[in-house]
N, C-alpha and C. Protein backbone atom coordinates (compact mmCIF):
# COMPACT_ATOMS: atom_id res chain seq x y z
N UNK A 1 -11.91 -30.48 -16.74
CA UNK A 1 -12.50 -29.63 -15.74
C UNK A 1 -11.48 -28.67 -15.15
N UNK A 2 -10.16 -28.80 -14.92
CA UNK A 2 -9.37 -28.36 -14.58
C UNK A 2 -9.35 -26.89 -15.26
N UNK A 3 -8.92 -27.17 -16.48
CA UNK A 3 -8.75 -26.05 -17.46
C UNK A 3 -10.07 -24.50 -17.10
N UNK A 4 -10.99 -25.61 -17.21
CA UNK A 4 -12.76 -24.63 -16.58
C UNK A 4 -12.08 -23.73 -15.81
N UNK A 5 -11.83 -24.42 -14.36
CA UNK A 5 -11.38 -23.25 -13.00
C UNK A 5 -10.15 -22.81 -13.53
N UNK A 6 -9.11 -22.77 -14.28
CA UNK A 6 -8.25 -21.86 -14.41
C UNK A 6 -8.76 -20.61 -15.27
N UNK A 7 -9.31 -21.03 -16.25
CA UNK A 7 -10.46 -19.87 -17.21
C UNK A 7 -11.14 -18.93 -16.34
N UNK A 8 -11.86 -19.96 -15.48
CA UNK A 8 -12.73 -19.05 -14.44
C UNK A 8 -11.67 -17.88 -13.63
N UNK A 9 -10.67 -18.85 -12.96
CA UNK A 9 -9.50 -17.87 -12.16
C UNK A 9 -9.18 -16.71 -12.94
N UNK A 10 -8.67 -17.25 -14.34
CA UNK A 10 -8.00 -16.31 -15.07
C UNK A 10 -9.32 -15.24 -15.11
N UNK A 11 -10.56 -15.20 -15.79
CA UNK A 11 -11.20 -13.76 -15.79
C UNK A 11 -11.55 -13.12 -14.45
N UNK A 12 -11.77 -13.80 -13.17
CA UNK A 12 -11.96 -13.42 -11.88
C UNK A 12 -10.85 -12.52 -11.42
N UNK A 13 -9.30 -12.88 -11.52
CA UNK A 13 -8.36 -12.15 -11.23
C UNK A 13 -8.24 -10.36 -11.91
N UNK A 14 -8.80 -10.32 -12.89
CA UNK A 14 -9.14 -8.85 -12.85
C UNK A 14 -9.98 -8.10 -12.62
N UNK A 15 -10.90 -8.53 -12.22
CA UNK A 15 -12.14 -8.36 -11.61
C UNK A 15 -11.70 -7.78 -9.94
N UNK A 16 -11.25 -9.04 -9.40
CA UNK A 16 -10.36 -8.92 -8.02
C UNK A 16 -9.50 -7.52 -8.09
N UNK A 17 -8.69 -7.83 -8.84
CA UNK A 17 -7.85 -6.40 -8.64
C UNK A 17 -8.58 -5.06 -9.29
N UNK A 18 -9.62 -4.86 -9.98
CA UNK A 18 -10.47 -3.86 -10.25
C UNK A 18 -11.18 -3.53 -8.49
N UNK A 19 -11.42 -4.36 -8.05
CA UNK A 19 -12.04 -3.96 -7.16
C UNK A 19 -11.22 -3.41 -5.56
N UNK A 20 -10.03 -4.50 -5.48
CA UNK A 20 -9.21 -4.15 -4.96
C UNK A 20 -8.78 -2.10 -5.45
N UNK A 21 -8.70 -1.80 -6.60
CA UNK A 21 -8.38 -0.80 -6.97
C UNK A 21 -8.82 -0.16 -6.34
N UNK A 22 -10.55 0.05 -6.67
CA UNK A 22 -11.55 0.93 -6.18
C UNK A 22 -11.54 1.34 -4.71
N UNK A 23 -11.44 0.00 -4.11
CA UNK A 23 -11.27 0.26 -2.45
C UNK A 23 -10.51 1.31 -1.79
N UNK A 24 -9.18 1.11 -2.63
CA UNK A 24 -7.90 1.97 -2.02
C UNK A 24 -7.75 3.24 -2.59
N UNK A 25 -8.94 3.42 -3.07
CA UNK A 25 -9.01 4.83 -4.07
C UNK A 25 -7.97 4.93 -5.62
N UNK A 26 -7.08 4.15 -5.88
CA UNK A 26 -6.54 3.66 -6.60
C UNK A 26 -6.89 4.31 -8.14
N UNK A 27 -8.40 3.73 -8.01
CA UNK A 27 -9.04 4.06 -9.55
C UNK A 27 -10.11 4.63 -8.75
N UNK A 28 -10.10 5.63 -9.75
CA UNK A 28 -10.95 6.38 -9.51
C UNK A 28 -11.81 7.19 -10.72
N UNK A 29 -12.67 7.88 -10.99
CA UNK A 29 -12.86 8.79 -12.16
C UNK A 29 -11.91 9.79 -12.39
N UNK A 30 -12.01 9.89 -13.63
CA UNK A 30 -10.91 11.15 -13.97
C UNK A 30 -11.22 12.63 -13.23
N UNK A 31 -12.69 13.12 -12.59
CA UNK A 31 -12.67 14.08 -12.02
C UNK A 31 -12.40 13.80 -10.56
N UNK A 32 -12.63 12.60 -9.95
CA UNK A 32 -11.84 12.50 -8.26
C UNK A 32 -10.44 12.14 -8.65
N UNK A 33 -9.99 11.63 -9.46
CA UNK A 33 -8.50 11.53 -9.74
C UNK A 33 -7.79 12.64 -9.78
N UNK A 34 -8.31 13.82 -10.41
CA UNK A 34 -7.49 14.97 -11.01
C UNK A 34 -7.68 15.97 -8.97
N UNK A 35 -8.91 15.94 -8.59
CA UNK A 35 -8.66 15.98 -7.19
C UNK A 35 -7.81 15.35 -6.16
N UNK A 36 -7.95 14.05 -6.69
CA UNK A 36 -7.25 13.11 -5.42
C UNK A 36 -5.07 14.40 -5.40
N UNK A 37 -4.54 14.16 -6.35
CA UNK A 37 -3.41 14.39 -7.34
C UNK A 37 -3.38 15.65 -7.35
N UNK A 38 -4.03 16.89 -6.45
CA UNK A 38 -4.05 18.01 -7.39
C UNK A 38 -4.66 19.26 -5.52
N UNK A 39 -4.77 18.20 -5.15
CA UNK A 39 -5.53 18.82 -3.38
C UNK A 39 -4.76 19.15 -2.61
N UNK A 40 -4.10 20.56 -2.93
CA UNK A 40 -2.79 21.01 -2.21
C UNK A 40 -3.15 21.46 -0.78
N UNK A 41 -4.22 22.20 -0.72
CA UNK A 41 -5.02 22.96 0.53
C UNK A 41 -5.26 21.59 1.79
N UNK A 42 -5.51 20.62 1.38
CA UNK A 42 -5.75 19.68 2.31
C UNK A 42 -4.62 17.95 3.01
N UNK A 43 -3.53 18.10 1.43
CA UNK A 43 -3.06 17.32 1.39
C UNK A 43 -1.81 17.47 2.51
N UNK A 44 -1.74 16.71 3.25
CA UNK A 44 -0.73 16.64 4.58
C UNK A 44 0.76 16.07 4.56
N UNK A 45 1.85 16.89 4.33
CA UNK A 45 3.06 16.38 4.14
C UNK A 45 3.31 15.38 4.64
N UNK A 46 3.41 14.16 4.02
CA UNK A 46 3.90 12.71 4.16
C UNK A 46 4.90 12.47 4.05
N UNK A 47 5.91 13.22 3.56
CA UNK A 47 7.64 13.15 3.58
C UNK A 47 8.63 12.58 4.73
N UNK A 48 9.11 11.36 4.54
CA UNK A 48 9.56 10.97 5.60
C UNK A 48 9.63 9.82 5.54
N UNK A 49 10.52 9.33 7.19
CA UNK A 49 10.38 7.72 6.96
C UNK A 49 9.49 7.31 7.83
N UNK A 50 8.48 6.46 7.92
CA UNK A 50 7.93 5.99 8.83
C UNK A 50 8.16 4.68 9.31
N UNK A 51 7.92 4.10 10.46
CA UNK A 51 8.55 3.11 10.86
C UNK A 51 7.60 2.04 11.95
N UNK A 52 7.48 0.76 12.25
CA UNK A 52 6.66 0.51 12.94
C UNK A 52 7.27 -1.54 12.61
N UNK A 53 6.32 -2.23 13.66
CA UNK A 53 6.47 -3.47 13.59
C UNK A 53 4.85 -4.54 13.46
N UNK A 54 5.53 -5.42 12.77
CA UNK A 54 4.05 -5.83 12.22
C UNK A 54 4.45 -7.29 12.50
N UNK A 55 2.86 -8.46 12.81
CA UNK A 55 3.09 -10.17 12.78
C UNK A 55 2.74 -9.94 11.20
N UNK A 56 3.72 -10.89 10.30
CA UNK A 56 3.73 -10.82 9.15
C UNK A 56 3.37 -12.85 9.11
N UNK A 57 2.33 -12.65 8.43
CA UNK A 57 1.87 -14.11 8.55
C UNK A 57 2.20 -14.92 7.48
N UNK A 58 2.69 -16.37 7.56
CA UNK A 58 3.19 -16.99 6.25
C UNK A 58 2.06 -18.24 5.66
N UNK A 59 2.47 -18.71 4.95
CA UNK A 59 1.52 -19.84 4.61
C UNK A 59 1.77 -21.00 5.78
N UNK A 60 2.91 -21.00 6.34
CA UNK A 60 2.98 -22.32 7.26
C UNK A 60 1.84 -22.25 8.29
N UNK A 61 1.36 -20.82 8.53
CA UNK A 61 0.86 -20.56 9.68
C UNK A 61 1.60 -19.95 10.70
N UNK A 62 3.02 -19.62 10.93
CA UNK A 62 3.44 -18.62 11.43
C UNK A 62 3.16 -18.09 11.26
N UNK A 63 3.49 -17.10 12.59
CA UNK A 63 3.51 -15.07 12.34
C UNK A 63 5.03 -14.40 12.81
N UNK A 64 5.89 -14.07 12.08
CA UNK A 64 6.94 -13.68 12.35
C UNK A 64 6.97 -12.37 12.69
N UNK A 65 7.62 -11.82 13.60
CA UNK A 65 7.74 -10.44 13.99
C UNK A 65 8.38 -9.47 12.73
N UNK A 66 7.94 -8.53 12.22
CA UNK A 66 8.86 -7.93 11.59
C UNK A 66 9.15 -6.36 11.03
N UNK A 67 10.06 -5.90 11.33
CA UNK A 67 10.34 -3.92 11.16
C UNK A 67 10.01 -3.95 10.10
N UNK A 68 9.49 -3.05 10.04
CA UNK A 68 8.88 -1.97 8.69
C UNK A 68 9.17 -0.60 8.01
N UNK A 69 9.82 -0.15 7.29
CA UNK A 69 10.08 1.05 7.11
C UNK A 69 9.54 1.41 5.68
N UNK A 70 8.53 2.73 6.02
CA UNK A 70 7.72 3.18 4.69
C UNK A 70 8.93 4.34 4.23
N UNK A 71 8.93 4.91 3.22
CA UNK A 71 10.18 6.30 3.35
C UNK A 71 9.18 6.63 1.90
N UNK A 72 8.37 7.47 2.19
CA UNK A 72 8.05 8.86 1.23
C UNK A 72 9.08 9.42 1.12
N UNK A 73 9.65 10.01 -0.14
CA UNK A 73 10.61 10.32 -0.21
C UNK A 73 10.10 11.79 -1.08
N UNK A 74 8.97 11.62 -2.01
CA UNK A 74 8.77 13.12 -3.03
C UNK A 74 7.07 12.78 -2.99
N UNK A 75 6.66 14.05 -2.54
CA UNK A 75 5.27 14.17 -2.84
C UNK A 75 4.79 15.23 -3.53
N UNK A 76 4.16 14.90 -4.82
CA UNK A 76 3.96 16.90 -5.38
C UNK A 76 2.27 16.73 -5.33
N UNK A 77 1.79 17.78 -4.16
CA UNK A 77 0.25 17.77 -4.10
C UNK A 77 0.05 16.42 -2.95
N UNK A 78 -1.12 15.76 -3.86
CA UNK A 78 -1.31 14.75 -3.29
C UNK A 78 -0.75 12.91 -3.93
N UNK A 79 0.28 13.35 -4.75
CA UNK A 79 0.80 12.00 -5.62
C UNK A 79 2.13 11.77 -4.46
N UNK A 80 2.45 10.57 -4.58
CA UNK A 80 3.55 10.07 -3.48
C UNK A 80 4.34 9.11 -4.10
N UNK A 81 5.54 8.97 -4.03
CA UNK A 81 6.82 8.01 -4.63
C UNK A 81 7.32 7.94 -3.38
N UNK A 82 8.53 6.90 -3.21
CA UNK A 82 8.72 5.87 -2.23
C UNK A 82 8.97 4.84 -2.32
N UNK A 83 9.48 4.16 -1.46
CA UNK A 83 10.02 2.30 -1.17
C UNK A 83 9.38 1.81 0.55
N UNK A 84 9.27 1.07 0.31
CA UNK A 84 9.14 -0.14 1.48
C UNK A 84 10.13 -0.40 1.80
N UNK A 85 11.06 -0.72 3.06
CA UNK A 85 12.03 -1.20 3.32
C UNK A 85 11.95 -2.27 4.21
N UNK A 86 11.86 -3.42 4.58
CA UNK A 86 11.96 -4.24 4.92
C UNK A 86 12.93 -5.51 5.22
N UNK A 87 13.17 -6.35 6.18
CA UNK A 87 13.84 -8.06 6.19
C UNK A 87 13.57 -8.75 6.22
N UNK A 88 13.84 -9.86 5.58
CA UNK A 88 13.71 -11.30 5.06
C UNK A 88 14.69 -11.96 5.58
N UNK A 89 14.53 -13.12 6.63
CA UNK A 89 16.11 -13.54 6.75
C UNK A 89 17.23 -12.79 6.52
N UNK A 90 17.22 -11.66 7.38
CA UNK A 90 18.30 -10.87 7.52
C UNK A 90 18.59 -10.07 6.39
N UNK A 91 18.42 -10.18 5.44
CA UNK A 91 18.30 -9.27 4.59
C UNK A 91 17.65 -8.26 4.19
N UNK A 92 18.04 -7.17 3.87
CA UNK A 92 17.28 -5.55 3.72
C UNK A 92 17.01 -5.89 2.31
N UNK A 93 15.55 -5.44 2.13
CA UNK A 93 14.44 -5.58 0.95
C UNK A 93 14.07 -4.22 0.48
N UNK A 94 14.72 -3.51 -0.88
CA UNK A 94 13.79 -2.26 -0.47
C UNK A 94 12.76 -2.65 -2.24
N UNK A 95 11.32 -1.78 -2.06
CA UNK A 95 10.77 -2.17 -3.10
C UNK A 95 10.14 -0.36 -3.53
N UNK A 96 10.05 -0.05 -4.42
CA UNK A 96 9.53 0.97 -4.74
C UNK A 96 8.38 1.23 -5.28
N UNK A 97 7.78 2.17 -4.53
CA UNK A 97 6.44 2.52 -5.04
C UNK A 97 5.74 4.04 -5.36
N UNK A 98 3.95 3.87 -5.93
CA UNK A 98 4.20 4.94 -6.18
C UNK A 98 2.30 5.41 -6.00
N UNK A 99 1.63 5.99 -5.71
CA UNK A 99 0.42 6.30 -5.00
C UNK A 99 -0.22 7.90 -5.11
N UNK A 100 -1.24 7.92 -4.07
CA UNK A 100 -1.52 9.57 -4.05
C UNK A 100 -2.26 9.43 -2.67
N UNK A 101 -2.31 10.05 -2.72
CA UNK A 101 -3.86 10.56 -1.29
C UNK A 101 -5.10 10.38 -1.82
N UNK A 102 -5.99 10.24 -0.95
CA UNK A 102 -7.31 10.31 -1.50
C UNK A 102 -8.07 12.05 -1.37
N UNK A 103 -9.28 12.26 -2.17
CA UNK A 103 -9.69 13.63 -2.36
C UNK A 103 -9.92 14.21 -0.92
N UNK A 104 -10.00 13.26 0.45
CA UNK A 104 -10.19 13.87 1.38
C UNK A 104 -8.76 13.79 2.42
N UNK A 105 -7.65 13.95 1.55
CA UNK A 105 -6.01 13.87 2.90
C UNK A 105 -5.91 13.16 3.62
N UNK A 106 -6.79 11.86 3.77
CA UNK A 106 -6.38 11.23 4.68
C UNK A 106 -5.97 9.76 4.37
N UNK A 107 -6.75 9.30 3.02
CA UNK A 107 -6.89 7.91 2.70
C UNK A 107 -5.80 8.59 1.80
N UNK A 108 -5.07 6.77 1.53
CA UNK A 108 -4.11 6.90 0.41
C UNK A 108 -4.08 5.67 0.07
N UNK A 109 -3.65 5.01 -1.22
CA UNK A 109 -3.43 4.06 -1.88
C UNK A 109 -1.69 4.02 -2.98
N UNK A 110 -1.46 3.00 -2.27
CA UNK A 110 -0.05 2.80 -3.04
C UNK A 110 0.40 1.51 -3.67
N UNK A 111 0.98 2.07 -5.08
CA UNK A 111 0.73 0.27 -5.41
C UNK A 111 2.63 0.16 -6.00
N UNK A 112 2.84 -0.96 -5.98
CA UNK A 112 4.37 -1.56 -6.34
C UNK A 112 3.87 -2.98 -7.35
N UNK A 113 4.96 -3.30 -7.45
CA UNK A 113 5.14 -4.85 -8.41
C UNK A 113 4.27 -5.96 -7.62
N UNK A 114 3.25 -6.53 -7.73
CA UNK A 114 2.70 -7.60 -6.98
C UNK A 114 2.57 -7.24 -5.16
N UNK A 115 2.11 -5.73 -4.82
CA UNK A 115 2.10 -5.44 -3.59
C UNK A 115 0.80 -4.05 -4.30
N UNK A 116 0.05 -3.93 -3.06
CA UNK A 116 -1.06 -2.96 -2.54
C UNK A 116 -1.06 -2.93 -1.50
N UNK A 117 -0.94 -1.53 -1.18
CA UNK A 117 -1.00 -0.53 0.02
C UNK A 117 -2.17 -0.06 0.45
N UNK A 118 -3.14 0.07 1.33
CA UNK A 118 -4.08 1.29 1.49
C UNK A 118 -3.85 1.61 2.97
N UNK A 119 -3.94 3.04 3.37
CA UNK A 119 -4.01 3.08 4.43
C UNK A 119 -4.75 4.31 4.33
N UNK A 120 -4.72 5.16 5.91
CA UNK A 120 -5.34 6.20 6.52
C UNK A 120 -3.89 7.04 7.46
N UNK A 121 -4.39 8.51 7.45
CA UNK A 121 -3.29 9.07 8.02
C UNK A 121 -4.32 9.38 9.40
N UNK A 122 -3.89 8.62 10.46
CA UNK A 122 -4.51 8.85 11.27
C UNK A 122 -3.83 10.15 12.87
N UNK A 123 -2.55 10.78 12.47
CA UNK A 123 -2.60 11.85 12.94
C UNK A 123 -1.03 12.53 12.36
N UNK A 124 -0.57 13.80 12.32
CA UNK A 124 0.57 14.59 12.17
C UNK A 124 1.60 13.68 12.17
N UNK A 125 1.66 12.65 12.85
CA UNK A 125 3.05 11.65 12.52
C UNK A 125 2.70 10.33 12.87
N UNK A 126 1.39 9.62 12.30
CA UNK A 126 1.13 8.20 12.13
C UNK A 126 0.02 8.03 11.07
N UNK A 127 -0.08 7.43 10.59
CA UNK A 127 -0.72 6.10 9.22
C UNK A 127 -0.53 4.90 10.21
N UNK A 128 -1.59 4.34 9.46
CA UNK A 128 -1.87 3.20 9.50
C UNK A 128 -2.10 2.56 8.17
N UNK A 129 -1.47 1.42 7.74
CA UNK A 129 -1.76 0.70 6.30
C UNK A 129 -1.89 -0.51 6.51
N UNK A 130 -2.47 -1.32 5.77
CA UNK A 130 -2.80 -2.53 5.18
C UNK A 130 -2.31 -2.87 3.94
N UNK A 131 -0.97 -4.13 4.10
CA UNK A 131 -0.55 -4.07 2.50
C UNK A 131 -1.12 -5.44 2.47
N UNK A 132 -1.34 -5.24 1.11
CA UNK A 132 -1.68 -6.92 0.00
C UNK A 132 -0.99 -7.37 -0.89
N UNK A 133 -0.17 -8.69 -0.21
CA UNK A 133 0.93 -9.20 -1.66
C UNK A 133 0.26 -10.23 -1.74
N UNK A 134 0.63 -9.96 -3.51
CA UNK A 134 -0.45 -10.93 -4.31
C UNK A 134 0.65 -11.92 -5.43
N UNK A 135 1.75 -11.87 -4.90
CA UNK A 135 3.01 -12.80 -5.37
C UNK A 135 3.14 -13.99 -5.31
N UNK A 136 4.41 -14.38 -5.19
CA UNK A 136 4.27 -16.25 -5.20
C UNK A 136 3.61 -16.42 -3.68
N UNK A 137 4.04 -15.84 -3.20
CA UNK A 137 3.62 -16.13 -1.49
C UNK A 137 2.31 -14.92 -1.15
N UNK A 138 1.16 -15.31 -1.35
CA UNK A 138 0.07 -14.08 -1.03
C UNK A 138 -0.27 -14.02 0.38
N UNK A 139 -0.21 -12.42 0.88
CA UNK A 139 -0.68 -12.88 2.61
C UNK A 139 -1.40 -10.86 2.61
N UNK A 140 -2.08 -10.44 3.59
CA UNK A 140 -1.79 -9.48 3.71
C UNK A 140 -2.19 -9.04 5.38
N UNK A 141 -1.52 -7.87 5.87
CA UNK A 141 -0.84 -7.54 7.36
C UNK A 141 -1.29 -5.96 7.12
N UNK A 142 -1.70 -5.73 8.42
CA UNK A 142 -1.99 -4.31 9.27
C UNK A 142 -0.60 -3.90 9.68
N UNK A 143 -0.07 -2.81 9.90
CA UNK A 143 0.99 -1.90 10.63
C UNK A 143 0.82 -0.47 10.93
N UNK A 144 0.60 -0.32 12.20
CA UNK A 144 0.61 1.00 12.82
C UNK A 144 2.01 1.72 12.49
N UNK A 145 2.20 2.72 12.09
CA UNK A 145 3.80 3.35 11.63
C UNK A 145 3.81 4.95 12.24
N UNK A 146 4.77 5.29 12.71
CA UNK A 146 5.15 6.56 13.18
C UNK A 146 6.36 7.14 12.21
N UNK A 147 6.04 8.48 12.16
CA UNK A 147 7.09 9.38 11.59
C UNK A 147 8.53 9.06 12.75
N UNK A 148 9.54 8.52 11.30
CA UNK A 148 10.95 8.77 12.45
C UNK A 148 11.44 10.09 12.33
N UNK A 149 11.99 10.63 13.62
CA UNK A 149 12.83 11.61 13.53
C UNK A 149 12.12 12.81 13.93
């Protein structure tokens, strides 16, 4: 029986992340894609670091306090590259990623190694995102973020 629910897990898990996709605009059709990627007139310079603090929740059931730093670093149109910067027990984490805007400038979706991003640009120097790690340790956390500088 065992074997059953891992079969089951195993075809469910792409299913999950298909849909996960869709949500964050992620996947899309090739004609809102070539918009999402291509919407210069509307798309809102995201260049920068943004910064903010989030309860980052663990399996124990803690919520640890913890800084956040998004850093867009190159956006052409509406496509976006970048890292996460983050700490772990004192240590600086950076992870790199890579995304777009959605066809209307405000939604965006960003994805890395075992991490999903979606958020909203909710004014000239703040987003808001929701990431989803889906790693050894799965959890996922809200963060309000402001443009530094």
């Amino acid at each position: 029986m065992q074997h059953r629910h891992r079969r089951i897990g195993f075809l469910l898990t792409p299913v999950v992340l298909s849909v996960l996709l869709v949500v964050t605009g992620c996947a899309t059709s090739d004609a809102t894609n070539s918009t999402a990627t291509t919407a210069t007139a509307s798309a809102p310079d995201l260049v920068g670091a943004w910064k903010g603090t989030y309860q980052f929740p663990t399996e124990s059931g803690e919520l640890i306090p913890s800084p956040l730093t998004l850093v867009i670093e190159t956006q052409t149109d509406g496509a976006l590259w970048g890292y996460e910067e983050y700490q772990d027990q004192g240590e600086v984490n950076r992870v790199p990623f890579a995304g777009s805007l959605g066809a209307d400038g405000t939604s965006l979706g960003l994805a890395a190694d075992e991490l999903i991003i979606e958020g909203e640009v909710t004014g000239e120097d703040s987003i808001r995102v929701r990431f989803f790690v889906v790693g050894d340790t799965p959890t996922s956390f809200e963060v309000a973020l402001t443009r530094a500088g």
